[in-house]
PDB file of N, CA and C in Angstrom:
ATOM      1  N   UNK A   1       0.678  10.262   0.839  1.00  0.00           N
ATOM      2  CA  UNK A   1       1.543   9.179   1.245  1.00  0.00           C
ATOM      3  C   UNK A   1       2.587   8.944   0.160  1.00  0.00           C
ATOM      4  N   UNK A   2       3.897   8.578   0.626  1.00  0.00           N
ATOM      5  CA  UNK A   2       4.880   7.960  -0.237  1.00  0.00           C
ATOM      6  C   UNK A   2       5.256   6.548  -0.111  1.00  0.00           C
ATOM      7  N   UNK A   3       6.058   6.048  -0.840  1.00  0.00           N
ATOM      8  CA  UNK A   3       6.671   4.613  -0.644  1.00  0.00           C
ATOM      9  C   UNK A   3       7.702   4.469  -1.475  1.00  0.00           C
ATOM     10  N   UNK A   4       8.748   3.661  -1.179  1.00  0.00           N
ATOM     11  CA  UNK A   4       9.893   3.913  -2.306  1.00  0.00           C
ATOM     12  C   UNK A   4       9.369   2.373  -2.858  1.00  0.00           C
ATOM     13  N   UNK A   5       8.488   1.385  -1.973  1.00  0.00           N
ATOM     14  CA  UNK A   5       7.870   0.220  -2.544  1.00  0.00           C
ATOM     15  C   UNK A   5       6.672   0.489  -3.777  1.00  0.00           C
ATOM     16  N   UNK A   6       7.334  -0.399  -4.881  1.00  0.00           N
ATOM     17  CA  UNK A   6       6.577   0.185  -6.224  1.00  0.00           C
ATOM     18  C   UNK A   6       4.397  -0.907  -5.939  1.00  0.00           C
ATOM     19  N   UNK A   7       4.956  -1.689  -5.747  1.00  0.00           N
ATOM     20  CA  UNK A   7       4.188  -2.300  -5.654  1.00  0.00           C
ATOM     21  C   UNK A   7       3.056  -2.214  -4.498  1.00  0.00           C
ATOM     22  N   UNK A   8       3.707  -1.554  -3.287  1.00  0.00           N
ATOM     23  CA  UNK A   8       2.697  -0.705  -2.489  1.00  0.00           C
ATOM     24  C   UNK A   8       1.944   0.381  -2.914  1.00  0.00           C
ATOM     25  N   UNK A   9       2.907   1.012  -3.258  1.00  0.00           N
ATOM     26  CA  UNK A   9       1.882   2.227  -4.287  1.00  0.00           C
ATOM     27  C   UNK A   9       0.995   1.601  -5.502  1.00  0.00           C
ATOM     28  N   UNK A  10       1.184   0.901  -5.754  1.00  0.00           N
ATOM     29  CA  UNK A  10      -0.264   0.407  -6.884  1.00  0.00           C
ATOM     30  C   UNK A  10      -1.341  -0.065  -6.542  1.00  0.00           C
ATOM     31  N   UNK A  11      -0.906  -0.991  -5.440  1.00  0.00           N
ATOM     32  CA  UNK A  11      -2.103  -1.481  -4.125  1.00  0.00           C
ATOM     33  C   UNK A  11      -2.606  -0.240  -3.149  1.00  0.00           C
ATOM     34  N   UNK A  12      -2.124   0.932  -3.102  1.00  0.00           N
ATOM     35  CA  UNK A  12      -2.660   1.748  -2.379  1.00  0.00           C
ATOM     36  C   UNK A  12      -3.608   2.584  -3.479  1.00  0.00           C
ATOM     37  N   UNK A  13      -2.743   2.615  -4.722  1.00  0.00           N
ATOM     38  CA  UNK A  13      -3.859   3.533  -6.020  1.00  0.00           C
ATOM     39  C   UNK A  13      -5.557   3.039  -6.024  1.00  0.00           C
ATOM     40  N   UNK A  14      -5.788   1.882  -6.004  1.00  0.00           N
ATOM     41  CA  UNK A  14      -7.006   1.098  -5.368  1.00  0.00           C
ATOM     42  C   UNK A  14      -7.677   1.720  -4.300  1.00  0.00           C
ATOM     43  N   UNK A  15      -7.320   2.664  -3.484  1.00  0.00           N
ATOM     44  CA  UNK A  15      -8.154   2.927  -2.210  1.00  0.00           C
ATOM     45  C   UNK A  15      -8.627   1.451  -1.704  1.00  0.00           C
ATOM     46  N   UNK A  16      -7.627   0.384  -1.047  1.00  0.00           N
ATOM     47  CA  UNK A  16      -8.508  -0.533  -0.638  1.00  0.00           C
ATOM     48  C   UNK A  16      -8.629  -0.195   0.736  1.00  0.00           C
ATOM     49  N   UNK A  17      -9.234  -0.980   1.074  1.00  0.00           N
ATOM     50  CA  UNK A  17      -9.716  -0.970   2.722  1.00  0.00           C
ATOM     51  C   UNK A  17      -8.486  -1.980   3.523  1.00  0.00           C
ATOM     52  N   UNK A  18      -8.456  -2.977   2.934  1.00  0.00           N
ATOM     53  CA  UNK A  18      -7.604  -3.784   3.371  1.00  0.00           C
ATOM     54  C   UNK A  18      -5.929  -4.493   2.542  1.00  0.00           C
ATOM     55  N   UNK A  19      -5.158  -4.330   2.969  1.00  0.00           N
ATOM     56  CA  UNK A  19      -3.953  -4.750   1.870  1.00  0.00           C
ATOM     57  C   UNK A  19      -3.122  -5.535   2.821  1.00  0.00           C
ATOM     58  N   UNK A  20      -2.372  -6.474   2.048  1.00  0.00           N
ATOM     59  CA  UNK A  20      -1.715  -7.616   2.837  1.00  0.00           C
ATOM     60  C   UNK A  20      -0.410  -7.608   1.783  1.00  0.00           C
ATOM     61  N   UNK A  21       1.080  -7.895   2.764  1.00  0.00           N
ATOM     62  CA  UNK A  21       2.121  -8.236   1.934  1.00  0.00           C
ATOM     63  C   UNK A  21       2.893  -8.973   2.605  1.00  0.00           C
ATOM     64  N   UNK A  22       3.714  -9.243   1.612  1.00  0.00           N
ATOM     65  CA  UNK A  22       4.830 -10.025   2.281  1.00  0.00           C
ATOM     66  C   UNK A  22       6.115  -9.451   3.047  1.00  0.00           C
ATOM     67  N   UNK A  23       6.776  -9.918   4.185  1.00  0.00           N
ATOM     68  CA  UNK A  23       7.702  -9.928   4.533  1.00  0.00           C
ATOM     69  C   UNK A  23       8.553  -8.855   3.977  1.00  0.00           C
ATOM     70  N   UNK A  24       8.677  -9.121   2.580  1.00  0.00           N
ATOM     71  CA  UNK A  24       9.752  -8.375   1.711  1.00  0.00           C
ATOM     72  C   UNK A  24       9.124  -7.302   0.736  1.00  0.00           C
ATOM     73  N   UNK A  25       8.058  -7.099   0.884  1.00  0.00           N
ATOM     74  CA  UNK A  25       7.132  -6.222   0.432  1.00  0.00           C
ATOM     75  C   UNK A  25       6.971  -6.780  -1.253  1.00  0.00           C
ATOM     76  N   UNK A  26       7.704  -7.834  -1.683  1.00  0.00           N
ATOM     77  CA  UNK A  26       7.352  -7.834  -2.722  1.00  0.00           C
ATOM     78  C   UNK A  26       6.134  -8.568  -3.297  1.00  0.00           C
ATOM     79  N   UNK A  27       5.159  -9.630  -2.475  1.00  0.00           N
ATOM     80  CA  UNK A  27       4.431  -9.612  -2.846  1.00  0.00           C
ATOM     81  C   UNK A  27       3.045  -9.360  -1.792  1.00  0.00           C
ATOM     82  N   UNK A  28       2.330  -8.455  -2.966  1.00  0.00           N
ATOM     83  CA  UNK A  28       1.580  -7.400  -2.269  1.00  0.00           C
ATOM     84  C   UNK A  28      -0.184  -7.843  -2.550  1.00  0.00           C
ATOM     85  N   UNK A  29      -1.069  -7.718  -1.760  1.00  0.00           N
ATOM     86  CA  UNK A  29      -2.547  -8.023  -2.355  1.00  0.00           C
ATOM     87  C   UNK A  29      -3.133  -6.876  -1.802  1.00  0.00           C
ATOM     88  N   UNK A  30      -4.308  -6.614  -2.439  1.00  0.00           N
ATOM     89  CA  UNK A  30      -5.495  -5.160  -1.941  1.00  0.00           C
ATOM     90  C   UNK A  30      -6.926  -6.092  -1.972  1.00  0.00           C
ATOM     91  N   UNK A  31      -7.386  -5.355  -1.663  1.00  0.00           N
ATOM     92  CA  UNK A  31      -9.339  -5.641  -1.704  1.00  0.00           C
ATOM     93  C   UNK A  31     -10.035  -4.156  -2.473  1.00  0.00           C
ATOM     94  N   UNK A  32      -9.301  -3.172  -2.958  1.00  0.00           N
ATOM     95  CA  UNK A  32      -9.492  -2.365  -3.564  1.00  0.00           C
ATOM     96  C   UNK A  32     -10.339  -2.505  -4.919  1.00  0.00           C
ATOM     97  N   UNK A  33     -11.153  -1.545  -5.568  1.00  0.00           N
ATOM     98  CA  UNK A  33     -11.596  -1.788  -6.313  1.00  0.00           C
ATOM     99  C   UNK A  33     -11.350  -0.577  -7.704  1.00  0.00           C
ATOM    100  N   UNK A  34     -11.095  -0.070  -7.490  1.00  0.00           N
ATOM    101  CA  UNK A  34     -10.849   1.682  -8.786  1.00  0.00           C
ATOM    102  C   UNK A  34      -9.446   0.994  -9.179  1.00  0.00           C
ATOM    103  N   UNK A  35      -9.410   1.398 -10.373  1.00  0.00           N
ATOM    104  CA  UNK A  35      -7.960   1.571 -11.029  1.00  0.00           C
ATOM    105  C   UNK A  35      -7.349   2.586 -10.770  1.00  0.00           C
ATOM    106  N   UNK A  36      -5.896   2.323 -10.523  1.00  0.00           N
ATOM    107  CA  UNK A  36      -5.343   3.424 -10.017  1.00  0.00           C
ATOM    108  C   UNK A  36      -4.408   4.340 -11.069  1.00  0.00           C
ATOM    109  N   UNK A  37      -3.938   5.081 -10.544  1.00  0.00           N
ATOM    110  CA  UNK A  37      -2.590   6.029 -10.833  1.00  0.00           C
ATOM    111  C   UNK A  37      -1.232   5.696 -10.510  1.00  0.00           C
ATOM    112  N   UNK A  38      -0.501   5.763 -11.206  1.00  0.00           N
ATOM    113  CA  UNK A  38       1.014   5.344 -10.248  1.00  0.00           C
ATOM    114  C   UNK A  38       1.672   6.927 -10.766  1.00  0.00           C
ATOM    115  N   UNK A  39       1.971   7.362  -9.604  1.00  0.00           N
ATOM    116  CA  UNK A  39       2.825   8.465  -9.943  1.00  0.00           C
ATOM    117  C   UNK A  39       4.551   8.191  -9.260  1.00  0.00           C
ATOM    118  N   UNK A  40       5.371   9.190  -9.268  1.00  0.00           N
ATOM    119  CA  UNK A  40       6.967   8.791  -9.187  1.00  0.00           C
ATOM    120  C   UNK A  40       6.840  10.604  -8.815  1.00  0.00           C
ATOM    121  N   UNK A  41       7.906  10.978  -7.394  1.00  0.00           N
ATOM    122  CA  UNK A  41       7.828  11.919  -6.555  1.00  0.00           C
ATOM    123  C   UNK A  41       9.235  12.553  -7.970  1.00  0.00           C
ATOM    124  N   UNK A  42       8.896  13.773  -8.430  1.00  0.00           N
ATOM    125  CA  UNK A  42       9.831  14.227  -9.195  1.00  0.00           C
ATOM    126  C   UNK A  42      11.100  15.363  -8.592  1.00  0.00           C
ATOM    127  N   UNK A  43      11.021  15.238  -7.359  1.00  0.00           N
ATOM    128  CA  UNK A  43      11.985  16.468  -6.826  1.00  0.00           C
ATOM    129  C   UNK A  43      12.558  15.787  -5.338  1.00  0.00           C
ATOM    130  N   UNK A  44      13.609  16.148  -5.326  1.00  0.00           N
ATOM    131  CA  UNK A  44      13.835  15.986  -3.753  1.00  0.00           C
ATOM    132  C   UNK A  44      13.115  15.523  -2.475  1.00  0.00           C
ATOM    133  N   UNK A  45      13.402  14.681  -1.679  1.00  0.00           N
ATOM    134  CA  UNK A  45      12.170  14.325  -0.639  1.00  0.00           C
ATOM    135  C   UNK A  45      13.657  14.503   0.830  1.00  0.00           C
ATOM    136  N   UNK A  46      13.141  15.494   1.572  1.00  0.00           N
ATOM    137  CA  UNK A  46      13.978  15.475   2.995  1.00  0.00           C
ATOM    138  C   UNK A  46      13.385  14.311   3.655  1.00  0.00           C
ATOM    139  N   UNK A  47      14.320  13.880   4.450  1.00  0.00           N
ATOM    140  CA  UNK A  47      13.263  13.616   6.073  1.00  0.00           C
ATOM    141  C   UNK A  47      13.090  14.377   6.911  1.00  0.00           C
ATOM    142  N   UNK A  48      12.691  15.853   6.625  1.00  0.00           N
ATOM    143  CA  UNK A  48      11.891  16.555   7.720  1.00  0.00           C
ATOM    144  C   UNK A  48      10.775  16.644   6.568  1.00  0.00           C
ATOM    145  N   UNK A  49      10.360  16.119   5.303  1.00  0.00           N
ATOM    146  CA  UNK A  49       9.309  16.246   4.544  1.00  0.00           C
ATOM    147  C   UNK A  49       8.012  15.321   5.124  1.00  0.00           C
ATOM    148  N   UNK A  50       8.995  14.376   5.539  1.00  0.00           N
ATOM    149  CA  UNK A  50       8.348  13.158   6.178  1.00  0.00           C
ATOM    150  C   UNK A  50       7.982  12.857   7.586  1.00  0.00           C
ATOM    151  N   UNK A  51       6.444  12.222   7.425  1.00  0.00           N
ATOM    152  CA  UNK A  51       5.896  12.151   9.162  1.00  0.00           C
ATOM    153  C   UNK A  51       5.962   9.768   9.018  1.00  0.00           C
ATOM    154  N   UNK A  52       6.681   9.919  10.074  1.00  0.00           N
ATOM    155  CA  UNK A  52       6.469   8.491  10.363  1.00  0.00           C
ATOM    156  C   UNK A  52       5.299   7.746  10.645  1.00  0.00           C
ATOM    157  N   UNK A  53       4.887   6.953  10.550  1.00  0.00           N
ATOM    158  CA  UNK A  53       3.389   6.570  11.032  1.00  0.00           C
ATOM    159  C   UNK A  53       3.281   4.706  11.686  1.00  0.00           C
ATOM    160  N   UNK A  54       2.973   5.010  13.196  1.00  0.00           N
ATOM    161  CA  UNK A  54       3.114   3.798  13.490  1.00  0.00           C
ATOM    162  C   UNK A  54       2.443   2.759  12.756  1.00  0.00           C
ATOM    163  N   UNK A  55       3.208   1.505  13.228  1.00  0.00           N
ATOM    164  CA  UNK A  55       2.461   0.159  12.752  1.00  0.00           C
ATOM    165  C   UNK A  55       2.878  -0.048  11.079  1.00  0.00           C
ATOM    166  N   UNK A  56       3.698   0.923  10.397  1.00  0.00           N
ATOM    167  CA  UNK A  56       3.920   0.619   8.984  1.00  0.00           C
ATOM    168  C   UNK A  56       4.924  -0.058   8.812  1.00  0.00           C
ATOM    169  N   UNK A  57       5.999  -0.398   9.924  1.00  0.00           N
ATOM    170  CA  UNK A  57       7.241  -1.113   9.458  1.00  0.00           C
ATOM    171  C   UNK A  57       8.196  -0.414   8.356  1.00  0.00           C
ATOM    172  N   UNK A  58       7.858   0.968   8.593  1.00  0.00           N
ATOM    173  CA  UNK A  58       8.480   1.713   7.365  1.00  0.00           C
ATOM    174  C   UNK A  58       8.270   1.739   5.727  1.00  0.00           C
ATOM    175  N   UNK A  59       7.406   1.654   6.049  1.00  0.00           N
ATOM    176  CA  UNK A  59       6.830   0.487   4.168  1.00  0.00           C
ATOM    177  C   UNK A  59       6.192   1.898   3.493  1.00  0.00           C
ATOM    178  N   UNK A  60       5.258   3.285   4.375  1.00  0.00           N
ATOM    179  CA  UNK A  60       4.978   4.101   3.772  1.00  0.00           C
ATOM    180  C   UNK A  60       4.790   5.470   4.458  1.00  0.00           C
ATOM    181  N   UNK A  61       5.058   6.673   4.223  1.00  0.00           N
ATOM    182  CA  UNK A  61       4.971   7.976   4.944  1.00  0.00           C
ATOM    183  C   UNK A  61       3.979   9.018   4.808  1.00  0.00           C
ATOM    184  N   UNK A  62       3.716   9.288   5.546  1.00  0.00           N
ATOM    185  CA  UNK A  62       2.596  10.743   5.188  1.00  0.00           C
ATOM    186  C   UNK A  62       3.576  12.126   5.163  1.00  0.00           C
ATOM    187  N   UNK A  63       3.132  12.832   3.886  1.00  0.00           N
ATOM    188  CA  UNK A  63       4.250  13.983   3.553  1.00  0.00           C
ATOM    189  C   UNK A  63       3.842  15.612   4.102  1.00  0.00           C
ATOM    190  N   UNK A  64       4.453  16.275   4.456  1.00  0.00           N
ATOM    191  CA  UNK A  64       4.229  17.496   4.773  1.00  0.00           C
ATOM    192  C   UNK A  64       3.672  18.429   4.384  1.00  0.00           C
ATOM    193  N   UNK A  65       4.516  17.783   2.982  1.00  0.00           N
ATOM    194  CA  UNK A  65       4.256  19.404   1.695  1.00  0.00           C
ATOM    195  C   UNK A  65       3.860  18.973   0.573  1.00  0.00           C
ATOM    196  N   UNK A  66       3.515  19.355  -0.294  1.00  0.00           N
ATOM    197  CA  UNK A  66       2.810  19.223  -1.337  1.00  0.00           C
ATOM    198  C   UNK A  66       4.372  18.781  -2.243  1.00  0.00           C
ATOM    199  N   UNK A  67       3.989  17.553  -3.178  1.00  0.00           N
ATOM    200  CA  UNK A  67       5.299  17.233  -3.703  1.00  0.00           C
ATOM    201  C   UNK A  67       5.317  17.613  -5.430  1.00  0.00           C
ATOM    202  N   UNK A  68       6.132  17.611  -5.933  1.00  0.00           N
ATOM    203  CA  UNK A  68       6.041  17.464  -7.571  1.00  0.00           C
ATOM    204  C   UNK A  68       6.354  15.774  -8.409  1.00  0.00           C
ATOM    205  N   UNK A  69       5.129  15.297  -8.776  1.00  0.00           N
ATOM    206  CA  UNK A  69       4.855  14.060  -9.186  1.00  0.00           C
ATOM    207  C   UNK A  69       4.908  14.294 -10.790  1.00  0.00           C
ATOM    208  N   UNK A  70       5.539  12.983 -10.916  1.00  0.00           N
ATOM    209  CA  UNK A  70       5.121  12.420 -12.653  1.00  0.00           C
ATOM    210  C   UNK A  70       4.222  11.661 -12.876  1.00  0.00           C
ATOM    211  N   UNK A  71       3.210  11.393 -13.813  1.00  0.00           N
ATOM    212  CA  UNK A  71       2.049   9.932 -13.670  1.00  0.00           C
ATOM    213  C   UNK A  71       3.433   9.114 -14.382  1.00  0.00           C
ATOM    214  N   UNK A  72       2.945   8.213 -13.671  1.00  0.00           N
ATOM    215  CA  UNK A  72       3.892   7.246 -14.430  1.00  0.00           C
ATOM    216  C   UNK A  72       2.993   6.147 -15.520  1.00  0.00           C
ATOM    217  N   UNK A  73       1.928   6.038 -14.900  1.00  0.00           N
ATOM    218  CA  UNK A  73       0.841   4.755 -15.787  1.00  0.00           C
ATOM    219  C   UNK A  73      -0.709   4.839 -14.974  1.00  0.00           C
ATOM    220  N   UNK A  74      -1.549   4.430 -15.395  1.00  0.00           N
ATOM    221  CA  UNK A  74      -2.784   3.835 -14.658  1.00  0.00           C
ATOM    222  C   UNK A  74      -2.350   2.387 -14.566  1.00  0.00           C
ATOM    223  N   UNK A  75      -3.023   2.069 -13.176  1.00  0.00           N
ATOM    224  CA  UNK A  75      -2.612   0.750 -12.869  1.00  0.00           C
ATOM    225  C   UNK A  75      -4.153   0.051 -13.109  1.00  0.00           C
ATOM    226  N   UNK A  76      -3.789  -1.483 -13.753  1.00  0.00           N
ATOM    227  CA  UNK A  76      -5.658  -1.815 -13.974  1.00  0.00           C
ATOM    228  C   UNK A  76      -5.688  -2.790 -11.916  1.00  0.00           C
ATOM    229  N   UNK A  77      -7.212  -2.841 -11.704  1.00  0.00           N
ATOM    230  CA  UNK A  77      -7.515  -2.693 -10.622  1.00  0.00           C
ATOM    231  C   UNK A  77      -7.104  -4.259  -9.823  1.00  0.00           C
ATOM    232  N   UNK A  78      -6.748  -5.077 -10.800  1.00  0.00           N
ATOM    233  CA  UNK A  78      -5.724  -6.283 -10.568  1.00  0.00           C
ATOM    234  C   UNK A  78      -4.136  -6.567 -10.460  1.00  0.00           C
ATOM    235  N   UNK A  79      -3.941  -5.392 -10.463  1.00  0.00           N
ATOM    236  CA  UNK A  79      -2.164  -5.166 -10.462  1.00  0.00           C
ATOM    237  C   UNK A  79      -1.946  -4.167  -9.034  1.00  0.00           C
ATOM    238  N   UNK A  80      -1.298  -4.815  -8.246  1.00  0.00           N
ATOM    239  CA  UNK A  80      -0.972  -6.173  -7.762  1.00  0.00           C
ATOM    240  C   UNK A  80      -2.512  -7.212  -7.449  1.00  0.00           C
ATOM    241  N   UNK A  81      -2.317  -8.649  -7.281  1.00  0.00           N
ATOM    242  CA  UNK A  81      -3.650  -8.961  -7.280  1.00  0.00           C
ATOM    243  C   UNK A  81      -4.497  -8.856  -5.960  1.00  0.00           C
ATOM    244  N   UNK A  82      -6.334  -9.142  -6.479  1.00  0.00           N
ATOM    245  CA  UNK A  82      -6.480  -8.781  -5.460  1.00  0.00           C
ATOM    246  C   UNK A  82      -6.398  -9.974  -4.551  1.00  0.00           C
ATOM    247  N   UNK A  83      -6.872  -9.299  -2.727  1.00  0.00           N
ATOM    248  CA  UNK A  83      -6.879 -10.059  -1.870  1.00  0.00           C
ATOM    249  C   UNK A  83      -8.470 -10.385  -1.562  1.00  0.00           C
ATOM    250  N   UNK A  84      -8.789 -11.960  -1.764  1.00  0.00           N
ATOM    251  CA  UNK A  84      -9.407 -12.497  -2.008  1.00  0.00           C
ATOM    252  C   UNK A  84      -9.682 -13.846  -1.071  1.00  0.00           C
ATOM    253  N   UNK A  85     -10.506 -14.591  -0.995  1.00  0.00           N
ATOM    254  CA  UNK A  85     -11.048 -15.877  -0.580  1.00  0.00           C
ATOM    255  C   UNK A  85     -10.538 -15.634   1.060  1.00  0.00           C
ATOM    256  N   UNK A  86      -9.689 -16.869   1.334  1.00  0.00           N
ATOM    257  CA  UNK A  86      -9.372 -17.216   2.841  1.00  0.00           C
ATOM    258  C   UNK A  86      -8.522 -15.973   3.077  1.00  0.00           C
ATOM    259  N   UNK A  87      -7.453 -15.554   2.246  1.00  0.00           N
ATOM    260  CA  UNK A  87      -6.662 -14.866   2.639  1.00  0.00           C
ATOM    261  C   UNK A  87      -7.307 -13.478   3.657  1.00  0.00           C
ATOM    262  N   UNK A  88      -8.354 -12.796   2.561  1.00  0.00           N
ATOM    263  CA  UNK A  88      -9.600 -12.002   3.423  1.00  0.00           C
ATOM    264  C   UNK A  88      -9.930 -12.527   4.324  1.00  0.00           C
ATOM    265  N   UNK A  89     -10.612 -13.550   4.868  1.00  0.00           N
ATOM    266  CA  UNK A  89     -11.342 -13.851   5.571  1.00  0.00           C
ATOM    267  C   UNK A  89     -10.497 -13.368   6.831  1.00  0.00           C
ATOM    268  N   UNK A  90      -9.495 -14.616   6.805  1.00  0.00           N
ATOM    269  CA  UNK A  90      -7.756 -14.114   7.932  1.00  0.00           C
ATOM    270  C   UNK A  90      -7.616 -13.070   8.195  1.00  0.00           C
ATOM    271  N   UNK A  91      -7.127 -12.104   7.164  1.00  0.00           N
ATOM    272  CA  UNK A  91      -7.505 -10.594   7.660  1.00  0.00           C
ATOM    273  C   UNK A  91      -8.523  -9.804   8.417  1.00  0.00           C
ATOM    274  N   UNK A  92      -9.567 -10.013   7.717  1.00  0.00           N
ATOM    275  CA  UNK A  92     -10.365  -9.678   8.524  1.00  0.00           C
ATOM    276  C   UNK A  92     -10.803  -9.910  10.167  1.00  0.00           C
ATOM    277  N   UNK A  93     -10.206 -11.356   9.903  1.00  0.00           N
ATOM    278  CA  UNK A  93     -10.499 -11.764  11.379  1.00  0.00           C
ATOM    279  C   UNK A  93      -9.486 -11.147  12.260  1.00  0.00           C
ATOM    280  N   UNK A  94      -7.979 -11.100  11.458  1.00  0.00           N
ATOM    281  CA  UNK A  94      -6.929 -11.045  12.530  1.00  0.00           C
ATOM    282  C   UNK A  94      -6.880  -9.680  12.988  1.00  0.00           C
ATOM    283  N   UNK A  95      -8.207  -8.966  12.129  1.00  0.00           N
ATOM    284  CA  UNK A  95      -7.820  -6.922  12.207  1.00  0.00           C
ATOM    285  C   UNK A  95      -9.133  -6.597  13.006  1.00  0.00           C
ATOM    286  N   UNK A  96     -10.077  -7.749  12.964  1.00  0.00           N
ATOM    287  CA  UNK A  96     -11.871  -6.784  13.278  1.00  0.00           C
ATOM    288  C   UNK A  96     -11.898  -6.378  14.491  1.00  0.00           C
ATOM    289  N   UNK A  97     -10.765  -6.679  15.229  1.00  0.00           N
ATOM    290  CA  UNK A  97     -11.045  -5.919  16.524  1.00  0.00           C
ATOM    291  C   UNK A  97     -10.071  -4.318  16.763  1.00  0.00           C
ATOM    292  N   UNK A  98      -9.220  -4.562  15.713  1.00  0.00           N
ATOM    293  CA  UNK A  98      -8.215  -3.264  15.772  1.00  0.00           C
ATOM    294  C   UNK A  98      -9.052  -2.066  14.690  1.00  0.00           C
ATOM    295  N   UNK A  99      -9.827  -2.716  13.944  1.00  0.00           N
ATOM    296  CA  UNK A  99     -10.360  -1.441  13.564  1.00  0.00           C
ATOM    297  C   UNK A  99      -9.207  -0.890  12.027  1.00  0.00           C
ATOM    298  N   UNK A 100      -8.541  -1.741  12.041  1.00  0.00           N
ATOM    299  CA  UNK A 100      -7.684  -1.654  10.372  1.00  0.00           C
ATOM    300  C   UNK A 100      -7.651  -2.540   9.754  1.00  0.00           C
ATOM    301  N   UNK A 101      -7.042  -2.255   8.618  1.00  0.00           N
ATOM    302  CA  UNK A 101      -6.931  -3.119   7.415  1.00  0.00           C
ATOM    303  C   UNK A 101      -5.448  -3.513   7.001  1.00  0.00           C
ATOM    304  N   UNK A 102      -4.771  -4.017   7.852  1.00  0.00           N
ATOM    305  CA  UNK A 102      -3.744  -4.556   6.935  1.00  0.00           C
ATOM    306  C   UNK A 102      -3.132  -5.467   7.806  1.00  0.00           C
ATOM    307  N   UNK A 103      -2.619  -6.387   6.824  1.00  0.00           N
ATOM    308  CA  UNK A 103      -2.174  -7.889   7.664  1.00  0.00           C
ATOM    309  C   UNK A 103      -0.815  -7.947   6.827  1.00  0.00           C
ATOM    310  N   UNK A 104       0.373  -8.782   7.380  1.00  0.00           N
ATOM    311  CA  UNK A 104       1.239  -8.772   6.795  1.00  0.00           C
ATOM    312  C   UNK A 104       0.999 -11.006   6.652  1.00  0.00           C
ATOM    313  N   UNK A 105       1.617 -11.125   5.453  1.00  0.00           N
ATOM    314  CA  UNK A 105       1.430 -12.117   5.215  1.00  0.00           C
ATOM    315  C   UNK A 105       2.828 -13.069   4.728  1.00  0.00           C
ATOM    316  N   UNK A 106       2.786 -13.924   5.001  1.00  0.00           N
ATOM    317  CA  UNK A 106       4.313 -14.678   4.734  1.00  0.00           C
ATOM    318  C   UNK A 106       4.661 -14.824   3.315  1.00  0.00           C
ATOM    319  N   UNK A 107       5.784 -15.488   2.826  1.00  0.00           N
ATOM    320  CA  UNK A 107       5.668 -15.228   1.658  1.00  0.00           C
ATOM    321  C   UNK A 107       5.152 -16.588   1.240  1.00  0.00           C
ATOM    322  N   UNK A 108       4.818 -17.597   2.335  1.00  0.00           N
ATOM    323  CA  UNK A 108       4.260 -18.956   1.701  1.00  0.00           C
ATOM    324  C   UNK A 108       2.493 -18.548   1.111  1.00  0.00           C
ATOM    325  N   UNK A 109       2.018 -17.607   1.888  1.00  0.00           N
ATOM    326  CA  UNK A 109       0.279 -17.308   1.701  1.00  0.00           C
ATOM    327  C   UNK A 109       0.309 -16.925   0.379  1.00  0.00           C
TER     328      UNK A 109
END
């Protein structure tokens, strides 16, 4: 997967199950637990590299080909924070019948 959103990719380095953001993608929560990797795509990206994937709002892509990455940092497993208390709960409720994990959340939550 790619994202040109920095902060999606750190919440995805987590492997969480569930991730919630805002509107503007900038603020982002996971339920993830591993510290992650942040890498940065070092070469060219087409859009025939790229497969669209419903329900993302464009926020992230699944890639074709194998890409050339830089690490950029380990991310610790609280960056972005996690998603926690009611906010989970909401999620969970608003997803347990779809069978996914992700809720988009306003930027007041």
């Amino acid at each position: 997967m790619v994202t040109p959103f920095v902060e999606i990719a750190k919440a995805f380095s987590h492997k969480p199950k569930l991730l919630s953001m805002s509107d503007n993608m900038r603020s982002v929560r996971h339920n993830g637990e591993l510290p992650g990797l942040l890498y940065m795509v070092s070469e060219q990206v087409d859009v025939d590299d790229l497969v669209e994937l419903q329900g993302t709002k464009q926020t992230h892509w699944e890639i074709r080909r194998d890409l050339r990455v830089d690490l950029v940092y380990e991310v610790p497993v609280d960056d972005p924070p996690l998603l926690t208390g009611d906010a989970l709960r909401r999620s969970q409720e608003a997803h347990s019948n779809l069978g996914i994990g992700f809720h988009e959340q306003s930027d007041d939550d």
